[in-house]
PDB file of N, CA and C in Angstrom:
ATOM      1  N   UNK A   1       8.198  -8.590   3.561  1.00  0.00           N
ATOM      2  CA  UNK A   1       8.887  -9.029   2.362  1.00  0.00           C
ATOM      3  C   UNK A   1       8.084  -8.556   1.162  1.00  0.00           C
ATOM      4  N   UNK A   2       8.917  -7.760   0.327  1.00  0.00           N
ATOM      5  CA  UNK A   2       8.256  -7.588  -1.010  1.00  0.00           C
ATOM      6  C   UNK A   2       8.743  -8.403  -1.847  1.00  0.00           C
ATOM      7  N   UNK A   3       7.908  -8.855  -3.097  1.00  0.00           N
ATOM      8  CA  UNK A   3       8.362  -9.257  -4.574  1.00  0.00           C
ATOM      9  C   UNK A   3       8.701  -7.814  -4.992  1.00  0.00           C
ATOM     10  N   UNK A   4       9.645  -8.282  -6.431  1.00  0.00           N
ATOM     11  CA  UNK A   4       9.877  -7.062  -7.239  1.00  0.00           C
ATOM     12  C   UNK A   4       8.545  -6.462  -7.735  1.00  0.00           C
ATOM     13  N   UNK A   5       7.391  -7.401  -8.112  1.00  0.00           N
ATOM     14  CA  UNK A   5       6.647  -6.709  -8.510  1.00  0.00           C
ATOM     15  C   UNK A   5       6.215  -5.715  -7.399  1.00  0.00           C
ATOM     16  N   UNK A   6       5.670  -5.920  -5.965  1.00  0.00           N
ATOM     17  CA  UNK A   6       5.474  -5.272  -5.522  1.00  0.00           C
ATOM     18  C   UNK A   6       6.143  -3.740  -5.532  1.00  0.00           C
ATOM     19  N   UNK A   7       7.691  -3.994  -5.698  1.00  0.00           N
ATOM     20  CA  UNK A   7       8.092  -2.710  -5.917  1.00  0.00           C
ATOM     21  C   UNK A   7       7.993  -1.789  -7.014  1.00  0.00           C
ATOM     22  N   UNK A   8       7.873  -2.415  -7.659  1.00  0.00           N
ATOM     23  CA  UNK A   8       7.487  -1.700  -9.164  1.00  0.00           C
ATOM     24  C   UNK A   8       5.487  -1.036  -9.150  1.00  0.00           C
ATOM     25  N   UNK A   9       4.615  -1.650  -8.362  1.00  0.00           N
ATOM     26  CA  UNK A   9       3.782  -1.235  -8.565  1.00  0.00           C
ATOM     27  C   UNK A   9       3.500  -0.344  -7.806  1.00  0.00           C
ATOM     28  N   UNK A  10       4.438   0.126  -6.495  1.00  0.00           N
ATOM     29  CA  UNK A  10       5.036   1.219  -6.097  1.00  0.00           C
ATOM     30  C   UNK A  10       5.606   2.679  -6.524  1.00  0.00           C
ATOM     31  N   UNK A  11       6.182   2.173  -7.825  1.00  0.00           N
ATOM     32  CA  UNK A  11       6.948   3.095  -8.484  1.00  0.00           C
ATOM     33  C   UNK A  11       8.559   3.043  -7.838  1.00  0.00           C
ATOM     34  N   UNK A  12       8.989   1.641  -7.122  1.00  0.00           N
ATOM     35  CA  UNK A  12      10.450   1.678  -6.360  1.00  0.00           C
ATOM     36  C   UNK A  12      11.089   0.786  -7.404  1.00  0.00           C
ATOM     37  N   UNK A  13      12.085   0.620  -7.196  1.00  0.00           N
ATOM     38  CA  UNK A  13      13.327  -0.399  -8.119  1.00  0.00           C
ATOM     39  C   UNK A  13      13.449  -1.217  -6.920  1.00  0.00           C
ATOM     40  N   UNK A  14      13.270  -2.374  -7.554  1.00  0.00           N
ATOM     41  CA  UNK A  14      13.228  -3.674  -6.164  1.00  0.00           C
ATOM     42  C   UNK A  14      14.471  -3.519  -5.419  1.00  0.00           C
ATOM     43  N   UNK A  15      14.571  -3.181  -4.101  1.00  0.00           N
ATOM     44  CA  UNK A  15      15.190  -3.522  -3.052  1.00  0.00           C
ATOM     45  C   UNK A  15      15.824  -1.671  -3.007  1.00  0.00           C
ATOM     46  N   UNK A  16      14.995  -0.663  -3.803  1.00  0.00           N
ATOM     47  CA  UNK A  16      15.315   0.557  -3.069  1.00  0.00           C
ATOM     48  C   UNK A  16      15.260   0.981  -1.948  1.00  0.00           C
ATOM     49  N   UNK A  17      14.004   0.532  -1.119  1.00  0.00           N
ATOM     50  CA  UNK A  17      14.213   1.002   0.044  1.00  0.00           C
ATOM     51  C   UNK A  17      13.399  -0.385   0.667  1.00  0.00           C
ATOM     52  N   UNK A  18      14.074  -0.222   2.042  1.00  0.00           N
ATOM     53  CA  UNK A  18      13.738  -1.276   3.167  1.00  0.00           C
ATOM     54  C   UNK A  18      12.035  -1.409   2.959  1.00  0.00           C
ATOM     55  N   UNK A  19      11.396  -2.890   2.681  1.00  0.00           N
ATOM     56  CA  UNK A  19       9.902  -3.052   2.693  1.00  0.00           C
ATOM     57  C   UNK A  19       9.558  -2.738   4.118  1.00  0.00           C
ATOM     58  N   UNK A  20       8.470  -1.633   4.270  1.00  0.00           N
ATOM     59  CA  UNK A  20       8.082  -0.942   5.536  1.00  0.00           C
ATOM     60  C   UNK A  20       6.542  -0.675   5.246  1.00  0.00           C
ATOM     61  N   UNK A  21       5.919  -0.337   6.007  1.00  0.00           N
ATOM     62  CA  UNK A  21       4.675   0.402   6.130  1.00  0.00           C
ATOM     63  C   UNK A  21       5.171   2.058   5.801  1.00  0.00           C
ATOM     64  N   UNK A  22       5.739   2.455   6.167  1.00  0.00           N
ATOM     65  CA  UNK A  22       5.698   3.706   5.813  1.00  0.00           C
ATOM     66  C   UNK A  22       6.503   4.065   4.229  1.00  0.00           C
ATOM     67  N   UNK A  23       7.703   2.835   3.990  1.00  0.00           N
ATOM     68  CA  UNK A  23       7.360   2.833   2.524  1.00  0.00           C
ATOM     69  C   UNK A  23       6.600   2.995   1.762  1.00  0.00           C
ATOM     70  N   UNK A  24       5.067   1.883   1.854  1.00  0.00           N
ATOM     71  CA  UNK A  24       4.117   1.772   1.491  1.00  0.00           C
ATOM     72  C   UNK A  24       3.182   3.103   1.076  1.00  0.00           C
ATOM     73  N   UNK A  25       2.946   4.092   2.316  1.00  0.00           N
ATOM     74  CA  UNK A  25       2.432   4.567   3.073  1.00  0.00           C
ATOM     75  C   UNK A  25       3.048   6.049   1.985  1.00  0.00           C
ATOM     76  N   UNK A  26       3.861   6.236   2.101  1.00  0.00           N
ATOM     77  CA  UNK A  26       5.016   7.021   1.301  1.00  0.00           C
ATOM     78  C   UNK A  26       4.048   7.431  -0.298  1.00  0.00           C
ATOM     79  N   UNK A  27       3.970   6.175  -0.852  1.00  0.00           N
ATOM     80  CA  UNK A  27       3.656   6.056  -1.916  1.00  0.00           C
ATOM     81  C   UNK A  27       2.102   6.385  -2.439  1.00  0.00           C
ATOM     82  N   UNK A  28       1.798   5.894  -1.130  1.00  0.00           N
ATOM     83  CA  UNK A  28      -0.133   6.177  -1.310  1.00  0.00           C
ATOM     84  C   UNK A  28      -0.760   8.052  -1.061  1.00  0.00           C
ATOM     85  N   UNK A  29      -1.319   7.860  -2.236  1.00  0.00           N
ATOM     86  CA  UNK A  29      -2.011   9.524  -2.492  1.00  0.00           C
ATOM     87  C   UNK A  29      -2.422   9.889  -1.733  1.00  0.00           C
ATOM     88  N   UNK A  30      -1.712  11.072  -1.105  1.00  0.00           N
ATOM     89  CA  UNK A  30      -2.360  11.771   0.109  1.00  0.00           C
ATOM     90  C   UNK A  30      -4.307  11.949   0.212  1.00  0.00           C
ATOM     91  N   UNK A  31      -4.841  12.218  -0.917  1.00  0.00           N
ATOM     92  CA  UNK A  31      -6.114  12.090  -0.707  1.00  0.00           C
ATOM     93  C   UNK A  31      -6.479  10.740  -0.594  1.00  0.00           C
ATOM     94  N   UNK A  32      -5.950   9.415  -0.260  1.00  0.00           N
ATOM     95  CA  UNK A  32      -6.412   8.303  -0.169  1.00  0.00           C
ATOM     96  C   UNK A  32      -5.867   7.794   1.094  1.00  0.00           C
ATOM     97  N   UNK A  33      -4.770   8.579   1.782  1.00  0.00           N
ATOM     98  CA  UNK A  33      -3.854   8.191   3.175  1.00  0.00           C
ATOM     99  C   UNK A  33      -5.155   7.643   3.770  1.00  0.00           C
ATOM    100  N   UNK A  34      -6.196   8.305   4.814  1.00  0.00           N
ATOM    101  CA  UNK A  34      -7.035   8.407   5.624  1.00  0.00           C
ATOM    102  C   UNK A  34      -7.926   7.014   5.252  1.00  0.00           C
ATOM    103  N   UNK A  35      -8.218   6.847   4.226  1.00  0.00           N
ATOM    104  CA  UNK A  35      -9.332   5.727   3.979  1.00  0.00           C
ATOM    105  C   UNK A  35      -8.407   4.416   4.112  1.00  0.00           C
ATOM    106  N   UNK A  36      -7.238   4.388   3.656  1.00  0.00           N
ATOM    107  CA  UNK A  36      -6.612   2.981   3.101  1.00  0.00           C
ATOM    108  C   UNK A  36      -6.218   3.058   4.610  1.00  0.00           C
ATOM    109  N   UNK A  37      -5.522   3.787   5.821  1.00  0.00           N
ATOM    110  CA  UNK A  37      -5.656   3.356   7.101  1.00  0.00           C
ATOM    111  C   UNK A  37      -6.099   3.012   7.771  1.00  0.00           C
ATOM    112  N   UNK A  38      -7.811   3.285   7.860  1.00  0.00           N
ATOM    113  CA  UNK A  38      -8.794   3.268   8.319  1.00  0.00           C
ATOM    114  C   UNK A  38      -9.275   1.687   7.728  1.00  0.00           C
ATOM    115  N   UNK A  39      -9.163   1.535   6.623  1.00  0.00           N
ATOM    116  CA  UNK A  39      -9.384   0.159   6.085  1.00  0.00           C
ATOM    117  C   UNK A  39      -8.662  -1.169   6.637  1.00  0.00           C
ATOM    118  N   UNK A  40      -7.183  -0.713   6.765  1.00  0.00           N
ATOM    119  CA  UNK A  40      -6.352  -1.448   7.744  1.00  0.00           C
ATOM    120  C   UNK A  40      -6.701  -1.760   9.002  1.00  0.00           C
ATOM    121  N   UNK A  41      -6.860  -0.385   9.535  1.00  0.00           N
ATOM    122  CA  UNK A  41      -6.963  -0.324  11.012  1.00  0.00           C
ATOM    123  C   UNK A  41      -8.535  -1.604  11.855  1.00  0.00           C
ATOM    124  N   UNK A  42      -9.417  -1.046  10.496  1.00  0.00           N
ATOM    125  CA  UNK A  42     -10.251  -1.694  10.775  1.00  0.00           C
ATOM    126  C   UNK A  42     -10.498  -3.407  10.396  1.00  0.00           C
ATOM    127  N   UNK A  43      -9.799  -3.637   9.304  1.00  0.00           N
ATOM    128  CA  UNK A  43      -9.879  -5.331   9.408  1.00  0.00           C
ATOM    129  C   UNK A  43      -8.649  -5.749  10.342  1.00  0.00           C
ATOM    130  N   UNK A  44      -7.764  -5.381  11.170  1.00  0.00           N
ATOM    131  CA  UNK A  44      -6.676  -5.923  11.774  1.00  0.00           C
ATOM    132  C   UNK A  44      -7.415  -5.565  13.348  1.00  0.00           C
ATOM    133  N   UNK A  45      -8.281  -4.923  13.405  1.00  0.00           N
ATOM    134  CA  UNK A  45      -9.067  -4.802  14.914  1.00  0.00           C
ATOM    135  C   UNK A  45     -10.307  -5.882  14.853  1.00  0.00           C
ATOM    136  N   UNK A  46     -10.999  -6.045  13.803  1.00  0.00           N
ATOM    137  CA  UNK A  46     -12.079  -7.051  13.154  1.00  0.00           C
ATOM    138  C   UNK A  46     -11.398  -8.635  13.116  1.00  0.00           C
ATOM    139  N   UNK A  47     -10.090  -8.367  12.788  1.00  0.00           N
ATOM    140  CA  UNK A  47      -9.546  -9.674  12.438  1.00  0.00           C
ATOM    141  C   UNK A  47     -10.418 -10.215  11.152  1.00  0.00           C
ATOM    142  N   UNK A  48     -10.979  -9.371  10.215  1.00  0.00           N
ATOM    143  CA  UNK A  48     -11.403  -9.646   9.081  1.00  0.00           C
ATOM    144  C   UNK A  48     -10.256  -9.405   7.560  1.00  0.00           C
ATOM    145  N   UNK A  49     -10.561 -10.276   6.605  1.00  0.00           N
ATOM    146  CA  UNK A  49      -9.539  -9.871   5.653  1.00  0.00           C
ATOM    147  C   UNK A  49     -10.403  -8.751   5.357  1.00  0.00           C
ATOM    148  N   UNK A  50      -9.338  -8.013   4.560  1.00  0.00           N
ATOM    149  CA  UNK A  50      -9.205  -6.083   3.646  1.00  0.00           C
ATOM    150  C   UNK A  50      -9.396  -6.333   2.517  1.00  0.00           C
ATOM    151  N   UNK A  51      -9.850  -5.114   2.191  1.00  0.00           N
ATOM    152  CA  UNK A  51      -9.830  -4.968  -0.005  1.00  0.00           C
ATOM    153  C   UNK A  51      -9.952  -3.746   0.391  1.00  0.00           C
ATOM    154  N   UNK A  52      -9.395  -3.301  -0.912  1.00  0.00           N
ATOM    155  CA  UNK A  52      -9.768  -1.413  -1.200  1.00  0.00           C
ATOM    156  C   UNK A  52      -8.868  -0.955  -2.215  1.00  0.00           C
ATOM    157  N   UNK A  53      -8.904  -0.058  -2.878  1.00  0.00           N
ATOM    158  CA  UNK A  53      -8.706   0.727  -4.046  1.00  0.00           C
ATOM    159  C   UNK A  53      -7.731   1.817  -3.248  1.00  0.00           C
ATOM    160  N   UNK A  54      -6.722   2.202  -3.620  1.00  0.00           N
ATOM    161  CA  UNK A  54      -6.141   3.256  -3.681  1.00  0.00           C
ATOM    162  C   UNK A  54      -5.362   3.677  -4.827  1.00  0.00           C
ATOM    163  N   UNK A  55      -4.766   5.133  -4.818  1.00  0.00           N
ATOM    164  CA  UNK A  55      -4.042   5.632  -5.834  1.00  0.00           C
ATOM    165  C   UNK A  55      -2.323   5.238  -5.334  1.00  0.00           C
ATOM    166  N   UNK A  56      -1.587   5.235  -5.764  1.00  0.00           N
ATOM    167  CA  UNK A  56      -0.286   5.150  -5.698  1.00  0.00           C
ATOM    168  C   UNK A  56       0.700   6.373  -6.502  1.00  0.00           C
ATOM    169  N   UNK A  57       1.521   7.177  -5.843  1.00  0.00           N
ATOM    170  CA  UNK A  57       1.796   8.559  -6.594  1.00  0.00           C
ATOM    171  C   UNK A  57       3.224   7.697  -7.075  1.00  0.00           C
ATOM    172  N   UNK A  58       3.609   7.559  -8.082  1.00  0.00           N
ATOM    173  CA  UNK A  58       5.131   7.171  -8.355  1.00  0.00           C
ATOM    174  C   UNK A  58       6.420   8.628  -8.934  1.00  0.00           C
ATOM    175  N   UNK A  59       7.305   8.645  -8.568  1.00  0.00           N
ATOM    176  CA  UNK A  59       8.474   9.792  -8.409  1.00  0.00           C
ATOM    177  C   UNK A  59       7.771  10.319 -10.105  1.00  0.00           C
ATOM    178  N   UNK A  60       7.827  11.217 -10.190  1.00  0.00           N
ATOM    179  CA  UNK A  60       7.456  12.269 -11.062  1.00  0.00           C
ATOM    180  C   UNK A  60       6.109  12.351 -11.206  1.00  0.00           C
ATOM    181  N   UNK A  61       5.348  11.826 -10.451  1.00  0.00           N
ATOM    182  CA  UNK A  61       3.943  11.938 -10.490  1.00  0.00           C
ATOM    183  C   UNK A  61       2.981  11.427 -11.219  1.00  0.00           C
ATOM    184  N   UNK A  62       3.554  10.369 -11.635  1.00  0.00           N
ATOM    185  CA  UNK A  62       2.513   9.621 -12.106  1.00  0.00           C
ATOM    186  C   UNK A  62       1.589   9.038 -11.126  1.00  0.00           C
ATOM    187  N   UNK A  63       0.359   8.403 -11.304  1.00  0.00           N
ATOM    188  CA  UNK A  63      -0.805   8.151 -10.638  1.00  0.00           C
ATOM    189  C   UNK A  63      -1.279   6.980 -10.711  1.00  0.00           C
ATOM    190  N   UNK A  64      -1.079   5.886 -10.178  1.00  0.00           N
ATOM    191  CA  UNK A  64      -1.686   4.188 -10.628  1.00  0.00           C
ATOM    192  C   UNK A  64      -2.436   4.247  -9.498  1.00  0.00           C
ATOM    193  N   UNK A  65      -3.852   3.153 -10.339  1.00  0.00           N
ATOM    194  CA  UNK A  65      -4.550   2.785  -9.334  1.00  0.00           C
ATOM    195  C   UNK A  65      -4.049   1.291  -8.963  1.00  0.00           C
ATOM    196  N   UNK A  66      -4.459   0.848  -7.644  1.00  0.00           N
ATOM    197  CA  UNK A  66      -4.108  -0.499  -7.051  1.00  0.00           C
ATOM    198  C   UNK A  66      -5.469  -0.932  -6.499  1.00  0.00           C
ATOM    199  N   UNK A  67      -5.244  -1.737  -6.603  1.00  0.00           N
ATOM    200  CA  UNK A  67      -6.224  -3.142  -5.814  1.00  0.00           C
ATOM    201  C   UNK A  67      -5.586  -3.690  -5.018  1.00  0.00           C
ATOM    202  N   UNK A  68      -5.966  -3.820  -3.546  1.00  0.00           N
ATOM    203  CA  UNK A  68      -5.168  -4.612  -2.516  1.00  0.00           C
ATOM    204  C   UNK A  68      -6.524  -5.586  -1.801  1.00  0.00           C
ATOM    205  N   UNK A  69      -6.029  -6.919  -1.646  1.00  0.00           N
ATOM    206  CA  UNK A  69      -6.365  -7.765  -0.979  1.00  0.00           C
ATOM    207  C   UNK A  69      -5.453  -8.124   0.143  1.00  0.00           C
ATOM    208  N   UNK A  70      -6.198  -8.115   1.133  1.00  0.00           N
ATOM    209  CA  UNK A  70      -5.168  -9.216   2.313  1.00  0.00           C
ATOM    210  C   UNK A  70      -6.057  -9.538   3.317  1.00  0.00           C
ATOM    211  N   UNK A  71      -5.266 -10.262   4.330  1.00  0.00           N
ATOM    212  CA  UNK A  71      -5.795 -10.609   5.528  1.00  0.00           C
ATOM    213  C   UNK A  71      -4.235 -10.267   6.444  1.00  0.00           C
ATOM    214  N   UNK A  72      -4.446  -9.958   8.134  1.00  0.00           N
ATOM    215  CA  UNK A  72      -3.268  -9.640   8.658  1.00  0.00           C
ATOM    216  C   UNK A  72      -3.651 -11.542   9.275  1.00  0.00           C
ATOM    217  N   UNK A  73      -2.001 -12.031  10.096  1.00  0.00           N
ATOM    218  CA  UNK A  73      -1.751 -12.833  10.948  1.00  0.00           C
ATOM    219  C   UNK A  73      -1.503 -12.932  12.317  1.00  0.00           C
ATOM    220  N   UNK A  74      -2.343 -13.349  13.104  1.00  0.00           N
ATOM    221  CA  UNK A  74      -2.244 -13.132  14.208  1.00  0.00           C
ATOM    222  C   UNK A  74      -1.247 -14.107  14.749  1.00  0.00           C
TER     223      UNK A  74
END
């Protein structure tokens, strides 16, 4: 489930496309794909909460940075 904000800090119009990981995933700067997975991969195998910085590319190329916090649910 996204909020609108979430979609907007995406660069999507809330409820453009189905909330997915590869939505997400879509959006994140190819030079940042590898780390922000690896960041995942590794607190959801840790069962530790995440943080990390990535870029976000939005349709014409603009460039935002993000801050993500979470924890996954087992």
């Amino acid at each position: 489930v996204w909020s609108d904000d979430h979609y907007a800090m995406h660069g999507y119009a809330p409820g453009e496309v189905p909330p997915s990981y590869q939505a997400w995933l879509d959006r994140v700067h190819p030079d940042d794909r590898a780390a922000a997975e690896a960041a995942l991969a590794a607190a959801r195998d840790s069962r530790a909460p995440f943080a990390f910085d990535f870029r976000a590319v939005h349709p014409g190329g603009a460039v935002r940075w993000l801050s993500v916090r979470g924890r996954y649910f087992y």
